[in-house]
C-alpha atoms as a PDB file:
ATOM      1  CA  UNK A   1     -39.613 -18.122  42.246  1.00  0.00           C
ATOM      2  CA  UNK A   2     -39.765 -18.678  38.681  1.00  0.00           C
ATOM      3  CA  UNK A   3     -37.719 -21.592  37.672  1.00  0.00           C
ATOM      4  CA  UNK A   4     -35.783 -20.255  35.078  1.00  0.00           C
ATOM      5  CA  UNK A   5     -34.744 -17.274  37.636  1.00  0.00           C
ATOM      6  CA  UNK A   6     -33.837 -20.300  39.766  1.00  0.00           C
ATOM      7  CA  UNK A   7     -31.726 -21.717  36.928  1.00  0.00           C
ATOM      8  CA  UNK A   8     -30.242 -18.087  36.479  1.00  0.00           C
ATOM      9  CA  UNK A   9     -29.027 -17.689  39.810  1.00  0.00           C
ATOM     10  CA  UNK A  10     -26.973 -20.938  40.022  1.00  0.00           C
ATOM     11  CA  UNK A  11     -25.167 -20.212  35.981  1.00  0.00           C
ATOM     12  CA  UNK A  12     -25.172 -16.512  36.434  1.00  0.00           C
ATOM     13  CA  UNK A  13     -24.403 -15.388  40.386  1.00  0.00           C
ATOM     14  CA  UNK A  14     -20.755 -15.408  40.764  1.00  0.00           C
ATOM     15  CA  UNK A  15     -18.689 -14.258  43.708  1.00  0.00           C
ATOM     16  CA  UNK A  16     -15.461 -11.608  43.306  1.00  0.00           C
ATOM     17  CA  UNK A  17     -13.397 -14.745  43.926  1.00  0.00           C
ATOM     18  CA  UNK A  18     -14.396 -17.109  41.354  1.00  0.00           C
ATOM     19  CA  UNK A  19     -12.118 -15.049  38.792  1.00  0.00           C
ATOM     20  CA  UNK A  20      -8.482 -14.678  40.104  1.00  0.00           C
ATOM     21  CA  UNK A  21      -6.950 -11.813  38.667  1.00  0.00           C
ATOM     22  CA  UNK A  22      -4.322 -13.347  36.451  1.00  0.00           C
ATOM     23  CA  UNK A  23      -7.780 -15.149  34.675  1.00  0.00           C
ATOM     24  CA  UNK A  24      -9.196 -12.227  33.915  1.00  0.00           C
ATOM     25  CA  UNK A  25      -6.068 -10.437  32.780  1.00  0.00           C
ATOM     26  CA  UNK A  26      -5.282 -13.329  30.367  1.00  0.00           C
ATOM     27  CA  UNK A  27      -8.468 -12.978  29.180  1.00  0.00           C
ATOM     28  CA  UNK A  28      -8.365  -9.219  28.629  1.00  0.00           C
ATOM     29  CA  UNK A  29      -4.664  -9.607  26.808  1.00  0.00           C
ATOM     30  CA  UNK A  30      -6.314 -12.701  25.019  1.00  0.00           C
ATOM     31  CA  UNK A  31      -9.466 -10.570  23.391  1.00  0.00           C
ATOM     32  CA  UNK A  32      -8.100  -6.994  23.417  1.00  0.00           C
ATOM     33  CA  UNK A  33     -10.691  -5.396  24.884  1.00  0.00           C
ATOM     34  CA  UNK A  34     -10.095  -2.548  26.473  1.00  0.00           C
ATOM     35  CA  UNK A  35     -11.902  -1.025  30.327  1.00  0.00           C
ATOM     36  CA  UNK A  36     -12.859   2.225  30.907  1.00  0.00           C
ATOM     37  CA  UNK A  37     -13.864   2.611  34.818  1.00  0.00           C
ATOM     38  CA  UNK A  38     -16.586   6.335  35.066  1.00  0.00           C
ATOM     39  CA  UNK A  39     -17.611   7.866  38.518  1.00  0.00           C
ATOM     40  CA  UNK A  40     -20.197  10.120  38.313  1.00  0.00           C
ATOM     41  CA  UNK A  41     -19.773  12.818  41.415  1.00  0.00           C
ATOM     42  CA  UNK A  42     -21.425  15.395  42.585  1.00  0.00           C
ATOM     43  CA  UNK A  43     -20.098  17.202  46.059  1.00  0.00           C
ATOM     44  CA  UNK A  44     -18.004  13.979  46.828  1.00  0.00           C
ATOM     45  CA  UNK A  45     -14.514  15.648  47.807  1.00  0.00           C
ATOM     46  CA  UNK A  46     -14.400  13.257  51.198  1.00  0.00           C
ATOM     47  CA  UNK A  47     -14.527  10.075  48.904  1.00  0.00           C
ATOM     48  CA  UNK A  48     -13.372  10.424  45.344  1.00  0.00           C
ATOM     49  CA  UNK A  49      -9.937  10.896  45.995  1.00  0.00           C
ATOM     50  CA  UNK A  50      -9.609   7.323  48.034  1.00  0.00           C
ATOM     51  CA  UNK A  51     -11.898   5.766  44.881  1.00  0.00           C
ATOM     52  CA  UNK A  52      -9.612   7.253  42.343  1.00  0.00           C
ATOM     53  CA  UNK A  53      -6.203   5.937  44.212  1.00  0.00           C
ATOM     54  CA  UNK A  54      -7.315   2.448  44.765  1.00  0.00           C
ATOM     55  CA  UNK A  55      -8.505   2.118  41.133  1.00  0.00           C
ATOM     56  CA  UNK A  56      -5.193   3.777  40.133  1.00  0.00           C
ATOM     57  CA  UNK A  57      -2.883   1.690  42.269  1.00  0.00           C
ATOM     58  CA  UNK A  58      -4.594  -2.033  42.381  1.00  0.00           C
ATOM     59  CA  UNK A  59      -6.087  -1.629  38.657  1.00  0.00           C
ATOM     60  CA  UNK A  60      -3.697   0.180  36.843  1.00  0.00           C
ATOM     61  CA  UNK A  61      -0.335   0.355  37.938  1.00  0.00           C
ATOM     62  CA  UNK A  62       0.320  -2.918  39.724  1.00  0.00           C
ATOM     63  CA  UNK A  63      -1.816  -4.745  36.847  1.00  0.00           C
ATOM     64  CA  UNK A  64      -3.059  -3.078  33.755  1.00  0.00           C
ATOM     65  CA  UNK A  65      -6.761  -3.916  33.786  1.00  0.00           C
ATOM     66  CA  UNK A  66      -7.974  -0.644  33.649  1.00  0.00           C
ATOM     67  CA  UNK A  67      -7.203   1.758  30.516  1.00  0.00           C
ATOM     68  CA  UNK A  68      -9.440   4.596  30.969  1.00  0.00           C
ATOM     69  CA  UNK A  69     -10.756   6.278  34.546  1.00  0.00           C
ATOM     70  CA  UNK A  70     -12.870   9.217  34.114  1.00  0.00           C
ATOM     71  CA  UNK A  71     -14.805  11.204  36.841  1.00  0.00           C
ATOM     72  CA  UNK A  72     -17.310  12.874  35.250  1.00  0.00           C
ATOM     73  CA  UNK A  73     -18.566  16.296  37.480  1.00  0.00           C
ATOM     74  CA  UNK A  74     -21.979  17.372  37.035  1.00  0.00           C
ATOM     75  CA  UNK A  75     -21.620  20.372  39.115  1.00  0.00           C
ATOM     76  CA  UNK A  76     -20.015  20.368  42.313  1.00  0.00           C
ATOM     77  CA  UNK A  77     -19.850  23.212  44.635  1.00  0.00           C
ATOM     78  CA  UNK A  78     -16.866  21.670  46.508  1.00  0.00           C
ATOM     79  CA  UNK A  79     -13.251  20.535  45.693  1.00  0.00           C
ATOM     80  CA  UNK A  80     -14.538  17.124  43.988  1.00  0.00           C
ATOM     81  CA  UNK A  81     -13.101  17.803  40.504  1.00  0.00           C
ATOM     82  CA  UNK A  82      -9.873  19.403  42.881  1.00  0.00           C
ATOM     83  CA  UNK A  83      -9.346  15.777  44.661  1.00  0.00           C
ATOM     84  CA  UNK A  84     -10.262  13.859  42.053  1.00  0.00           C
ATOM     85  CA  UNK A  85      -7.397  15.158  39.878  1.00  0.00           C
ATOM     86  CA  UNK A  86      -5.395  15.099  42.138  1.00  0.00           C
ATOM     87  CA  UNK A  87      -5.545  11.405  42.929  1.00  0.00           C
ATOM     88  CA  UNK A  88      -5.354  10.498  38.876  1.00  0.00           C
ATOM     89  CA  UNK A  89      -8.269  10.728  37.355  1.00  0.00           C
ATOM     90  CA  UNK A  90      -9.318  12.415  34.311  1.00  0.00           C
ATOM     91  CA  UNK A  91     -11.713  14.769  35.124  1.00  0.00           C
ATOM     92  CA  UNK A  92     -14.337  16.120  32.671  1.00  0.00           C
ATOM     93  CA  UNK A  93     -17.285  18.354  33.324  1.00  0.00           C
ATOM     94  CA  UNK A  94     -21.093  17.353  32.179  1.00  0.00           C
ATOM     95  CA  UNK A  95     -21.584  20.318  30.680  1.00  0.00           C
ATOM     96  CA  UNK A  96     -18.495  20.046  28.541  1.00  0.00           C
ATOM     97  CA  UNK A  97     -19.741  16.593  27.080  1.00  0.00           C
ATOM     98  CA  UNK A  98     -21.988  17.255  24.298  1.00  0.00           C
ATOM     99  CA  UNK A  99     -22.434  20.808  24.442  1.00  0.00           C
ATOM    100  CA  UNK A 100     -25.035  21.451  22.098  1.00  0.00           C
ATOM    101  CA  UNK A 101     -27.210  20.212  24.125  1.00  0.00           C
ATOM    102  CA  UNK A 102     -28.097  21.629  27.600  1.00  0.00           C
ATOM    103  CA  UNK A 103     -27.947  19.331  30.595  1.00  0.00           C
ATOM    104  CA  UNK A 104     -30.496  18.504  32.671  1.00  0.00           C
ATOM    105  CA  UNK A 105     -29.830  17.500  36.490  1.00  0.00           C
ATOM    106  CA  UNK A 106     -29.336  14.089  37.428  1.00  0.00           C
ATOM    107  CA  UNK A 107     -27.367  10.562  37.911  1.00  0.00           C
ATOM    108  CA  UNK A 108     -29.024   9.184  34.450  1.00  0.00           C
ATOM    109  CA  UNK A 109     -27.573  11.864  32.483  1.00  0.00           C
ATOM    110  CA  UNK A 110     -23.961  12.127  33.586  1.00  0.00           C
ATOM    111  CA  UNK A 111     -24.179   8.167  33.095  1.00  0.00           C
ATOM    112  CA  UNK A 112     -25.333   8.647  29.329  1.00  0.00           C
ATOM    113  CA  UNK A 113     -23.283  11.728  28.682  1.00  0.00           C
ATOM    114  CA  UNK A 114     -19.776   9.515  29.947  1.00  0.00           C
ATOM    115  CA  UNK A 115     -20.352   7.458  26.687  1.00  0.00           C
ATOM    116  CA  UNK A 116     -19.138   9.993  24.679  1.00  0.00           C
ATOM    117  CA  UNK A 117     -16.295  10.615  27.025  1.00  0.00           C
ATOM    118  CA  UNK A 118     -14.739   7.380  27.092  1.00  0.00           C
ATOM    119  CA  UNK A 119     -13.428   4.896  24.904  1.00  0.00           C
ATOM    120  CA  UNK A 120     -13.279   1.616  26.292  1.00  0.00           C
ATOM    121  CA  UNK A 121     -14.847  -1.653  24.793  1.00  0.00           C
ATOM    122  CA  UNK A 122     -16.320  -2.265  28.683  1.00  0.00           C
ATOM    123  CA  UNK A 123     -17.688   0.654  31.029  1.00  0.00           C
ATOM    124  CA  UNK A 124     -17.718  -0.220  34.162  1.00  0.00           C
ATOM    125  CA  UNK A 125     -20.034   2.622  36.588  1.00  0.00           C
ATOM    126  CA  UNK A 126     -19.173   3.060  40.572  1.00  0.00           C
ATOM    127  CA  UNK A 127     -20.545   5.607  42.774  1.00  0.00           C
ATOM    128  CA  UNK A 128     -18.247   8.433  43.602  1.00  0.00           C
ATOM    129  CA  UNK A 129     -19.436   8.164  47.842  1.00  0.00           C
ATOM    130  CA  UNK A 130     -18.247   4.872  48.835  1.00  0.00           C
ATOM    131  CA  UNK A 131     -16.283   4.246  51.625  1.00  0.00           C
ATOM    132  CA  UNK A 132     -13.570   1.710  52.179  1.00  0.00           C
ATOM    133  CA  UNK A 133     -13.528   1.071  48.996  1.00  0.00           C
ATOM    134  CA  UNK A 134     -12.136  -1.965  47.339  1.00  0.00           C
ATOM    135  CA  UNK A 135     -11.129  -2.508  44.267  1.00  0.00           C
ATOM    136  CA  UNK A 136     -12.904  -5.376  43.871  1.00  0.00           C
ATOM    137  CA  UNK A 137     -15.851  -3.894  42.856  1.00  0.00           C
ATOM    138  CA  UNK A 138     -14.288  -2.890  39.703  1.00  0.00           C
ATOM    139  CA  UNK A 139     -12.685  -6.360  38.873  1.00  0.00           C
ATOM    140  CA  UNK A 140     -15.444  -8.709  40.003  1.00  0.00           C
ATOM    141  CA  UNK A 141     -17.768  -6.909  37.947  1.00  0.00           C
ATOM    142  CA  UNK A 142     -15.635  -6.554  34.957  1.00  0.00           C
ATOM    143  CA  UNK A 143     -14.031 -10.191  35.194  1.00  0.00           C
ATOM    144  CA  UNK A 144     -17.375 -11.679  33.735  1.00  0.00           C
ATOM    145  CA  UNK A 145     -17.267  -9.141  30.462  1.00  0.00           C
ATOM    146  CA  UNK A 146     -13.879 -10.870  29.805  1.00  0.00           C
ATOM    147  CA  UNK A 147     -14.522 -14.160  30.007  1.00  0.00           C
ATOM    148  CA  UNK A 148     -17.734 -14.845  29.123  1.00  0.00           C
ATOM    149  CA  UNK A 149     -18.675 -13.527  25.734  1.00  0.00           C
ATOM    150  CA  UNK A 150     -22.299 -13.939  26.016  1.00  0.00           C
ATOM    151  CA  UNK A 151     -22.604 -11.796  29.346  1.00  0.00           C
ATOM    152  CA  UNK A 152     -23.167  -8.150  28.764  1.00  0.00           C
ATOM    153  CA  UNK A 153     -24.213  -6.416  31.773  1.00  0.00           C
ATOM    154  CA  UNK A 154     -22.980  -7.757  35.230  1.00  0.00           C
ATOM    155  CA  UNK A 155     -24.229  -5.754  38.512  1.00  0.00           C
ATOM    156  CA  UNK A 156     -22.776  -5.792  41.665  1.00  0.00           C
ATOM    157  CA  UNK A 157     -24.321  -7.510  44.609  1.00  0.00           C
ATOM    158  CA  UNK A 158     -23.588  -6.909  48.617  1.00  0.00           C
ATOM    159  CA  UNK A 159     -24.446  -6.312  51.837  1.00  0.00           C
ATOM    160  CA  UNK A 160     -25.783  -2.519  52.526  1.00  0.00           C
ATOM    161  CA  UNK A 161     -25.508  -1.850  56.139  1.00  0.00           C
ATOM    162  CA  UNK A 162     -27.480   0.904  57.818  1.00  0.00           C
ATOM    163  CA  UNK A 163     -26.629   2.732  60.943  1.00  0.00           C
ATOM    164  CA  UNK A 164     -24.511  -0.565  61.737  1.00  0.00           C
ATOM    165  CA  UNK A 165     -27.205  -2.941  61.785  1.00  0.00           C
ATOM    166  CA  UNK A 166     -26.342  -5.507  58.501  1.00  0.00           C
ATOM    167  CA  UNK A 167     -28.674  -5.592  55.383  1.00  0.00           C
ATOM    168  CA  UNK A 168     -30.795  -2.328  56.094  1.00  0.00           C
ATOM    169  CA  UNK A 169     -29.883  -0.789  53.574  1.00  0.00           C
ATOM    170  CA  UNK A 170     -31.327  -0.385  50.204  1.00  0.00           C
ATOM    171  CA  UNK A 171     -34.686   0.983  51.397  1.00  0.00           C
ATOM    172  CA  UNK A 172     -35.882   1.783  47.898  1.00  0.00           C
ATOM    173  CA  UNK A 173     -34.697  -1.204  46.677  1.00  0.00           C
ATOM    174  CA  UNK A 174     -37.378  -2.982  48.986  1.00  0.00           C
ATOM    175  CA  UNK A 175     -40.265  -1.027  48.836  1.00  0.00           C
ATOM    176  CA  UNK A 176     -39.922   0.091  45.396  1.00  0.00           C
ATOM    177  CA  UNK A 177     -37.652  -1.658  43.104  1.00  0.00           C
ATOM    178  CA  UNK A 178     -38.299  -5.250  44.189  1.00  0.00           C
ATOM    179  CA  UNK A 179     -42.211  -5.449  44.379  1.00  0.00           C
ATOM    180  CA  UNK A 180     -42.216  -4.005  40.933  1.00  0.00           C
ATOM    181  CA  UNK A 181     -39.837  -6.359  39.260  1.00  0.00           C
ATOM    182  CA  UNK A 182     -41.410  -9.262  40.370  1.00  0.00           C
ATOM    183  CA  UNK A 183     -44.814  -8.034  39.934  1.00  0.00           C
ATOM    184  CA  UNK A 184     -43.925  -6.777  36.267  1.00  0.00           C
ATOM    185  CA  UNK A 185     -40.755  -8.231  35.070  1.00  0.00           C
ATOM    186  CA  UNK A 186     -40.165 -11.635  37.595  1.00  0.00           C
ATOM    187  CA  UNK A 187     -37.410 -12.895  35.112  1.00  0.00           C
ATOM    188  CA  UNK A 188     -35.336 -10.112  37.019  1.00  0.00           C
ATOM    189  CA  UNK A 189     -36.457 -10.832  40.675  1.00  0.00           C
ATOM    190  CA  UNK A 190     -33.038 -12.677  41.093  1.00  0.00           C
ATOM    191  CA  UNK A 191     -31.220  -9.813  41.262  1.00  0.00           C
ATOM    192  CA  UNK A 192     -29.636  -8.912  44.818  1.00  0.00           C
ATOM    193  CA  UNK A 193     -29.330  -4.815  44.188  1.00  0.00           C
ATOM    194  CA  UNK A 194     -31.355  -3.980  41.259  1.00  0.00           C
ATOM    195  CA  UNK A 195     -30.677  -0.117  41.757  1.00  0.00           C
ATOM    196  CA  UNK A 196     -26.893  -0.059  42.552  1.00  0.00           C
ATOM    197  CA  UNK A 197     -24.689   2.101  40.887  1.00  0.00           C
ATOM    198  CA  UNK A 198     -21.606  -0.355  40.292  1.00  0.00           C
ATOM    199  CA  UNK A 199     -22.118  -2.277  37.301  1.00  0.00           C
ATOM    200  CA  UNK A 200     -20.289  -2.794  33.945  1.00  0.00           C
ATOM    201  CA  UNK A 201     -21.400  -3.369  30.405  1.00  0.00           C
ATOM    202  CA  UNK A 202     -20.423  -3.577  26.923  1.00  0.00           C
ATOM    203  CA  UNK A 203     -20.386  -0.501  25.042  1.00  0.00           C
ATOM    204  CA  UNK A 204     -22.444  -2.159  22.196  1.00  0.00           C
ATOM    205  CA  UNK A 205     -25.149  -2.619  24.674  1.00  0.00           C
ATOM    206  CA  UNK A 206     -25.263   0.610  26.416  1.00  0.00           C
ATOM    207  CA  UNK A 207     -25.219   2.966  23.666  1.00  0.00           C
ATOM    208  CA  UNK A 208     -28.353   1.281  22.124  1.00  0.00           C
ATOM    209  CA  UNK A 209     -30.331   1.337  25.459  1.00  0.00           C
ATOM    210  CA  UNK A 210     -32.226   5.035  26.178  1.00  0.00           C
ATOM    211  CA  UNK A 211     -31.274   7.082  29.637  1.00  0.00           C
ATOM    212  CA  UNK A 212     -33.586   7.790  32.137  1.00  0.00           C
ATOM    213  CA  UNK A 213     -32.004  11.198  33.242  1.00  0.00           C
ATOM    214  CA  UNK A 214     -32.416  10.855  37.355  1.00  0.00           C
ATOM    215  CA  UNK A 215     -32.493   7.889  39.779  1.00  0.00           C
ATOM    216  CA  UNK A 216     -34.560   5.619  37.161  1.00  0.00           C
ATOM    217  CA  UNK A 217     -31.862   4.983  35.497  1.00  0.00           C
ATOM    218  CA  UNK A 218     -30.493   1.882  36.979  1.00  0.00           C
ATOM    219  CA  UNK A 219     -33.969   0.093  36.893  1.00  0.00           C
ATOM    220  CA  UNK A 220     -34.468   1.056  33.120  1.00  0.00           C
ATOM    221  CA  UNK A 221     -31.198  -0.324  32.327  1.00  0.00           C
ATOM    222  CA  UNK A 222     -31.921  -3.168  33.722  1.00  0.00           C
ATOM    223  CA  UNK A 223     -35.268  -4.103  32.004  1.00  0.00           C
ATOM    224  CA  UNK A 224     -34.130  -2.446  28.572  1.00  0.00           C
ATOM    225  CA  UNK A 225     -31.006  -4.841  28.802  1.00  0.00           C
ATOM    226  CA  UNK A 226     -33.507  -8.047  29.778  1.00  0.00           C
ATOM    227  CA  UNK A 227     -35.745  -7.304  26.780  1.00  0.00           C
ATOM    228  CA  UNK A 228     -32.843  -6.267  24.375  1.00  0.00           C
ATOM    229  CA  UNK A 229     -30.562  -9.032  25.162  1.00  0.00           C
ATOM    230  CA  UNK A 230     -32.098 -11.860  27.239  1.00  0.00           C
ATOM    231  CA  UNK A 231     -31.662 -12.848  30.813  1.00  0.00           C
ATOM    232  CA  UNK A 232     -28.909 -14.731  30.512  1.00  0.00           C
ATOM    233  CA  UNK A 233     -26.946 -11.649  29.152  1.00  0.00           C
ATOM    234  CA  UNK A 234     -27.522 -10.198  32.792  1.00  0.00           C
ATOM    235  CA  UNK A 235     -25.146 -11.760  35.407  1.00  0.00           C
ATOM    236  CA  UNK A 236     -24.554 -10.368  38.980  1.00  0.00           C
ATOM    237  CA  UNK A 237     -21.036 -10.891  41.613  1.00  0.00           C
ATOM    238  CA  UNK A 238     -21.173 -10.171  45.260  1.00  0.00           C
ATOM    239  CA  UNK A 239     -18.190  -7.981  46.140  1.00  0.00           C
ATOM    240  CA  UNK A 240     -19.153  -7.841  49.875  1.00  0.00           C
ATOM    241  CA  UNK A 241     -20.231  -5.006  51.671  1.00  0.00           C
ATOM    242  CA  UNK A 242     -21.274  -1.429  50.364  1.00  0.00           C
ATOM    243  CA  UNK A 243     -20.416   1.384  52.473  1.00  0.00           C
ATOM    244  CA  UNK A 244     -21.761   4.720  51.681  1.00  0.00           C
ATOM    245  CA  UNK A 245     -23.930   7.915  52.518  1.00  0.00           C
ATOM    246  CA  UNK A 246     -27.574   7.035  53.271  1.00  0.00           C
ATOM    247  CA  UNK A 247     -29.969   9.662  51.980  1.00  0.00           C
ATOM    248  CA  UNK A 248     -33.025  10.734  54.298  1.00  0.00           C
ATOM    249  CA  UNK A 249     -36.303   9.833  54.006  1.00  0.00           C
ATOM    250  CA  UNK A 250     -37.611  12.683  51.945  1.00  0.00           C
ATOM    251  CA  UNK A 251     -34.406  12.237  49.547  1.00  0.00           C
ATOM    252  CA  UNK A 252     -35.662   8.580  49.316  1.00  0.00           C
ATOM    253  CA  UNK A 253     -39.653   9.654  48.840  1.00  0.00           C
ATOM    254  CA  UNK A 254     -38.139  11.771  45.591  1.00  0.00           C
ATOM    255  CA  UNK A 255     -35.877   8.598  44.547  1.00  0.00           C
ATOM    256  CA  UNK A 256     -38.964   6.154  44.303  1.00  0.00           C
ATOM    257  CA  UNK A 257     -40.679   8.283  42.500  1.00  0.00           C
ATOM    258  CA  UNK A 258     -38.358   8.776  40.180  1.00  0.00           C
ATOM    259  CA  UNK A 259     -38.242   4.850  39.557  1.00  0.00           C
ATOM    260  CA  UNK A 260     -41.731   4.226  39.470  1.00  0.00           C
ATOM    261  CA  UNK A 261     -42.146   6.866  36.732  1.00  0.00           C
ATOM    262  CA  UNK A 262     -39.339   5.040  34.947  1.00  0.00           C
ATOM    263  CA  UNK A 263     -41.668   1.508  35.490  1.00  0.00           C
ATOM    264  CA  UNK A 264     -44.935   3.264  34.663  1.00  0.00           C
ATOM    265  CA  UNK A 265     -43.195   4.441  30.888  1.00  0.00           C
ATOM    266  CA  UNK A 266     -41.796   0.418  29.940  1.00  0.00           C
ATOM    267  CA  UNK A 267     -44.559  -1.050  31.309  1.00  0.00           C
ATOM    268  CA  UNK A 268     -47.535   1.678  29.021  1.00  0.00           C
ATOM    269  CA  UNK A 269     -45.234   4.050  27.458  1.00  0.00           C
ATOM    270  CA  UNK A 270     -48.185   5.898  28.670  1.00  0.00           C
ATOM    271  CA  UNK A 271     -48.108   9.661  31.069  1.00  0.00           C
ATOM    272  CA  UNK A 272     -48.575  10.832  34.264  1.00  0.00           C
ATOM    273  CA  UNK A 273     -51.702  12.655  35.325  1.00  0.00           C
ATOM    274  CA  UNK A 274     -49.611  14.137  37.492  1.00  0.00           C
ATOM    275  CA  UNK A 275     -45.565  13.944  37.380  1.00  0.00           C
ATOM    276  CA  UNK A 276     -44.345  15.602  40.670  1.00  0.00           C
ATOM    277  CA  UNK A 277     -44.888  14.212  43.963  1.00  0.00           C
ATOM    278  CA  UNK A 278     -45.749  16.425  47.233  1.00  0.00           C
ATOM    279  CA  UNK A 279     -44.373  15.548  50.769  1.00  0.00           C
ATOM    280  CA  UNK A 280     -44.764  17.374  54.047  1.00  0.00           C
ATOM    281  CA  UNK A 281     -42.198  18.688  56.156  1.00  0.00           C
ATOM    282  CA  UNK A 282     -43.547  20.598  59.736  1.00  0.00           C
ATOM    283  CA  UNK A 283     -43.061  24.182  60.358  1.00  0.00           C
ATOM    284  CA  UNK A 284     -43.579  26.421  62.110  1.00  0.00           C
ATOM    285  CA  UNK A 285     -47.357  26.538  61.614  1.00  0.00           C
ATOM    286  CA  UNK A 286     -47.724  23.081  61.062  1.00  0.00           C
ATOM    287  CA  UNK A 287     -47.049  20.723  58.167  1.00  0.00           C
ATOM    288  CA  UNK A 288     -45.855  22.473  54.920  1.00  0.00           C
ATOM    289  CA  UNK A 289     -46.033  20.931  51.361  1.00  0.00           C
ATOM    290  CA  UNK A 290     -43.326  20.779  49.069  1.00  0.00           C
ATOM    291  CA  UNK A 291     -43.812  19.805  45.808  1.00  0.00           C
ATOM    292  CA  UNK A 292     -40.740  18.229  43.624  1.00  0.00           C
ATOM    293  CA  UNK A 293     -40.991  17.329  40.120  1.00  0.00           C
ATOM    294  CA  UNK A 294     -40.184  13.958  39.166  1.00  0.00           C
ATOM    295  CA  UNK A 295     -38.276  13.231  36.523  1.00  0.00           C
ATOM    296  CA  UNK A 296     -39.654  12.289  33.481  1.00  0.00           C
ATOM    297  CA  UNK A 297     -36.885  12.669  30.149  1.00  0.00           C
ATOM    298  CA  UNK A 298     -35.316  10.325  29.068  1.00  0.00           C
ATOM    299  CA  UNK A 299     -32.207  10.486  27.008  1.00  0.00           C
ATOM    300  CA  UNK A 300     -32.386   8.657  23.642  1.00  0.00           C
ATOM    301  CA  UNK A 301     -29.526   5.651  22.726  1.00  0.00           C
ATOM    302  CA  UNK A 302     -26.393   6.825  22.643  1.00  0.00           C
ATOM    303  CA  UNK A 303     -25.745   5.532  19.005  1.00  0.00           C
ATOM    304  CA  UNK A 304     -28.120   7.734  17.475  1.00  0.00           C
ATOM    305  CA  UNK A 305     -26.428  11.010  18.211  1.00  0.00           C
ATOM    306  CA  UNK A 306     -24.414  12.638  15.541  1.00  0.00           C
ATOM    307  CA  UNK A 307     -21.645  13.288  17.457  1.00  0.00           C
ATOM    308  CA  UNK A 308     -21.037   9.688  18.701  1.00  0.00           C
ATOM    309  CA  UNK A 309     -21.792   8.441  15.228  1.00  0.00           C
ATOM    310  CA  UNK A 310     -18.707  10.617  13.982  1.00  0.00           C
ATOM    311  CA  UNK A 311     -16.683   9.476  16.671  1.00  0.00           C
ATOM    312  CA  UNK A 312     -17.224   5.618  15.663  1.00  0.00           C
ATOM    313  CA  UNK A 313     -16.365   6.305  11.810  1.00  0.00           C
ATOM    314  CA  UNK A 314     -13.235   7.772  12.265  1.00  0.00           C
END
């Protein structure tokens, strides 16, 4: 391992415990900034309501850490945006954010799109499936952001069980996301969960950083962050253990591409010969092809859109 990834993981790993929550409070009070918490959901009725109601009850009633908690729907077919009311949260629709122009599917652009939604100086991102959740995973990822000012992304780190057996999980990470950081970018082979979907940053950083719209976009924030602000911007806290729904292995086929496309345009800036990606599923005459395309748009920063440019002069 490189040695200033070395050096990076004894300054800039932190555990959920190192910052009590009375620190990071009096540090929040102390510099004013203000925390907006967004779940992107789609179909997630069985889980966003629990998400909502511990972020409500630990973060926001019994202390005030977080001002703002937005799920963001980008087109459920259940009772998501139903529950997730419900429980507290303001709920806004993708489609509704930024009108003018039309929405394309995917995790990337919800993510981009919840910019313009929220206000706080700190967004902090958490998947809208977890189970027993914690609230934890807000504050040990946020706590950082408060108290150091040179930090300005910090991911989450954990354990991802699968099918009960311990650190399973995360099979993209491992045969995607890992060999190509540290064959491409090795200054961010330190981090434990490259692709996970609870992290928090500093608005000034994420609305100058483009969007990948689908799965990419959690490995293209993290090497547009590296080269915009340095390594030792980055940070990462283990909050424990991740519970959540696995995907299957076709789901995951799709997902990898997605990321390596994302790769492929920081590392060339160049094009696919051929941006889809075929797998096989057996029939009844055999195996049948089916072709998905992957996805290849990317949304451009956040601070040069009109809208959000209006929004910050007034």
């Amino acid at each position: 391992m490189l040695e200033e990834v070395e050096r990076w993981l004894s300054t800039r790993s932190w555990s959920a415990n190192d910052r009590p929550l009375h620190q990071i409070l009096a540090a929040k009070q102390r510099t004013g900034q203000t925390v907006s918490v967004v779940l992107p959901a789609l179909n997630e009725e069985a889980t966003v309501g629990d998400i909502v109601a511990v972020i409500r009850h630990d973060l926001m009633r019994q202390v005030p850490l977080v001002d703002e908690l937005v799920v963001v729907d980008s087109g459920s077919t259940d009772r998501t945006f139903e529950v997730a009311a419900a429980a507290g949260a303001r709920v806004v629709h993708r489609d509704g954010i930024l009108p003018r122009l039309p929405a394309v599917p995917g995790k990337g652009e919800v993510l981009w799109r919840s910019l313009l939604a929220t206000r706080g100086d700190i967004v902090c991102f958490v998947d809208a499936d977890l189970r027993d959740f914690s609230s934890d995973f807000v504050s040990g990822i946020v706590g950082p952001l408060l108290t150091e000012p040179d930090v300005d992304l910090v991911k989450a780190m954990y354990d991802r069980p699968l099918s009960g057996a311990a650190g399973q999980g995360g099979r993209v990470t491992e045969l995607m996301a890992r060999p190509l950081l540290n064959m491409h970018w090795p200054q961010l082979a330190g981090f434990v969960q490259p692709l996970g979907g609870e992290y928090a940053a500093r608005r000034s950083l994420l609305e100058q950083l483009p969007f990948p719209v689908g799965y990419g976009v959690e490995l293209g924030m993290l090497v547009d962050a590296l080269h915009l602000s340095g390594l030792d911007a980055l940070a990462q806290v283990d909050v424990g253990v991740r519970k959540h729904r696995h995907q299957d292995g076709q789901a995951l086929g799709r997902m990898a591409a997605a990321i390596y496309r994302t790769a492929q345009l920081r590392l060339a800036r160049g094009h696919m010969i051929r941006p889809s990606l075929t797998q096989f599923e057996r029939g009844e005459d055999g195996f049948e092809p089916r072709t998905y395309s992957v996805d290849t748009e990317e949304r451009p920063p956040m601070v040069e859109i009109a809208e959000y440019q209006a929004r910050k002069a007034a």
